[in-house]
C-alpha atoms as a PDB file:
ATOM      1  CA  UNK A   1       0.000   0.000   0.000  1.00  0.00           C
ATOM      2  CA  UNK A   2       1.409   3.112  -0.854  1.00  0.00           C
ATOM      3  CA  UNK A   3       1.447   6.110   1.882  1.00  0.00           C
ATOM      4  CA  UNK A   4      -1.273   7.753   0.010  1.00  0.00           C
ATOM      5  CA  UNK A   5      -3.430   4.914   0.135  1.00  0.00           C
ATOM      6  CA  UNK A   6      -2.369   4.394   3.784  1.00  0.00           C
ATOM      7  CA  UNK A   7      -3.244   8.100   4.616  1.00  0.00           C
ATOM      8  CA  UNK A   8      -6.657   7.846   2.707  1.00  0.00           C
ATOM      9  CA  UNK A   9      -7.374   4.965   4.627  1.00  0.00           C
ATOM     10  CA  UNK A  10      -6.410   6.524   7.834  1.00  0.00           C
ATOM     11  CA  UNK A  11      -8.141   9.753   7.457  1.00  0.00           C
ATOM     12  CA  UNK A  12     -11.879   8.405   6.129  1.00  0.00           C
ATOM     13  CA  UNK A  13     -11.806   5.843   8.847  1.00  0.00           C
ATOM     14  CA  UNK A  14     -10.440   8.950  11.489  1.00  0.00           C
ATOM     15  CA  UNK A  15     -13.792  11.143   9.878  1.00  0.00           C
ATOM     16  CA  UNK A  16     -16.425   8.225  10.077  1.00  0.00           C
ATOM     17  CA  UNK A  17     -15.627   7.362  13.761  1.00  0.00           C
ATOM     18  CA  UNK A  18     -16.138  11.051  14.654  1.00  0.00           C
ATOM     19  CA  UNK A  19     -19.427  11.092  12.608  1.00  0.00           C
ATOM     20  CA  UNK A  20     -18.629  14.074  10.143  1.00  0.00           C
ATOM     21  CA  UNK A  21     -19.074  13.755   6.573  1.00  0.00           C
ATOM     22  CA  UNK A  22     -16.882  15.278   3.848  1.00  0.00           C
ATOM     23  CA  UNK A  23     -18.468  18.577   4.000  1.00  0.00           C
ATOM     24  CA  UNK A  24     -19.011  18.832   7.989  1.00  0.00           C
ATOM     25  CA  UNK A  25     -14.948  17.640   7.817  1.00  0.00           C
ATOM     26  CA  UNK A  26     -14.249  20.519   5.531  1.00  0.00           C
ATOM     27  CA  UNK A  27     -16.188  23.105   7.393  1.00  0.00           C
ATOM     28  CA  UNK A  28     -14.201  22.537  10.415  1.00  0.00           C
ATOM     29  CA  UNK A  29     -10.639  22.572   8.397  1.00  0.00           C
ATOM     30  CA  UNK A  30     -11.310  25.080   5.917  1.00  0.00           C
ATOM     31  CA  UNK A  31     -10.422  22.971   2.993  1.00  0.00           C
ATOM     32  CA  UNK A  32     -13.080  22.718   0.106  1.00  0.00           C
ATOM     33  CA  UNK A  33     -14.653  19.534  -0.072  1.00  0.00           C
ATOM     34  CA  UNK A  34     -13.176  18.069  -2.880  1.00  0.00           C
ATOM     35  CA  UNK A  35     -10.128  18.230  -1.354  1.00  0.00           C
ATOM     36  CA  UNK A  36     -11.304  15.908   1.366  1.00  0.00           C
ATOM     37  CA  UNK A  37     -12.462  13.485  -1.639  1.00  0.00           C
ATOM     38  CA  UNK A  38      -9.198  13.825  -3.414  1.00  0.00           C
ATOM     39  CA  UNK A  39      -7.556  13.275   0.006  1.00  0.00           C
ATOM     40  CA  UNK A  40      -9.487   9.701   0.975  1.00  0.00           C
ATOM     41  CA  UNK A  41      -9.331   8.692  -2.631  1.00  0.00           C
ATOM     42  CA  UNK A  42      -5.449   8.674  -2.564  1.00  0.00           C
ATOM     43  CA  UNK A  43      -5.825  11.074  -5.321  1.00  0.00           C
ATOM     44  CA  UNK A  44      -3.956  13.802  -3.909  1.00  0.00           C
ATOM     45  CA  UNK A  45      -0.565  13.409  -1.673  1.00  0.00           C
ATOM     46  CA  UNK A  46      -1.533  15.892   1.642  1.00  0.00           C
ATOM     47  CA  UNK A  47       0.871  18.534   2.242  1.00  0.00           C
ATOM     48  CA  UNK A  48       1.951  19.161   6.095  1.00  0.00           C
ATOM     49  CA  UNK A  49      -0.390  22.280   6.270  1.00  0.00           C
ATOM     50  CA  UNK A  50      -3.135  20.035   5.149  1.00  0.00           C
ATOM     51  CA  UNK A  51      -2.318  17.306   7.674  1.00  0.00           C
ATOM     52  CA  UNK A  52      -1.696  19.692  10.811  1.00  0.00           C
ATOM     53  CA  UNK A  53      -5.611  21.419   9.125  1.00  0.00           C
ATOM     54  CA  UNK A  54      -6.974  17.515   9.821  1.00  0.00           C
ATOM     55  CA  UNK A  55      -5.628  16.871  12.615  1.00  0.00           C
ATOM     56  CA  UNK A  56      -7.341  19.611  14.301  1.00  0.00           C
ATOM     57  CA  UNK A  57     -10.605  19.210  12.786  1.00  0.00           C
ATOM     58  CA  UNK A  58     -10.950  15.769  13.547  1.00  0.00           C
ATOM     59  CA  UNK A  59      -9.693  16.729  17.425  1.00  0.00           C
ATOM     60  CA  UNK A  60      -6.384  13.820  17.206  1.00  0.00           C
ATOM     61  CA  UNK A  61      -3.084  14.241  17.320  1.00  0.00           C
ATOM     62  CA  UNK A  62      -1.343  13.892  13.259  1.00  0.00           C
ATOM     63  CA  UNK A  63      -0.018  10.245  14.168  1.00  0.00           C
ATOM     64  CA  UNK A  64      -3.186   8.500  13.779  1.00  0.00           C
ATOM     65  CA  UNK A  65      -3.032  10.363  10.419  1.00  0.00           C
ATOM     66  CA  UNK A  66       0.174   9.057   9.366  1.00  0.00           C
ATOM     67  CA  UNK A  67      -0.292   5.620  11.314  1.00  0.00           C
ATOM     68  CA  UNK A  68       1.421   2.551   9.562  1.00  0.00           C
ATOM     69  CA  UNK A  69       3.040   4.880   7.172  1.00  0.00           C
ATOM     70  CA  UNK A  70       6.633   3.539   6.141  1.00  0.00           C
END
């Protein structure tokens, strides 16, 4: 799995558990959302801005983002 995949994965399970959808996720982060799409489809590599923007909406700390990363 490449880390793309393994963020995508990360973040859209990270999203569900806290019950937001795509748009609720992007309210909270300011980032449109299609980014959010792009970002759980592996179709975009996040920047550390992005992450850090995430992280904060979805109240965790940026390693459950990056979890099983190599």
């Amino acid at each position: 799995m490449s880390p793309e995949e393994q963020f995508a994965r990360n973040l859209r399970r990270r999203r569900q558990a806290a019950g937001l959808s795509q748009e609720q996720l992007a309210d909270r982060t300011g980032l449109h959302p299609t980014e959010i799409s792009r970002l759980e489809r592996a179709a975009r590599e996040p920047r550390l801005g992005t992450m850090l923007k995430l992280a904060k909406g979805l109240d965790i700390g940026i390693e459950k983002l990056i979890a099983g990363i190599r």
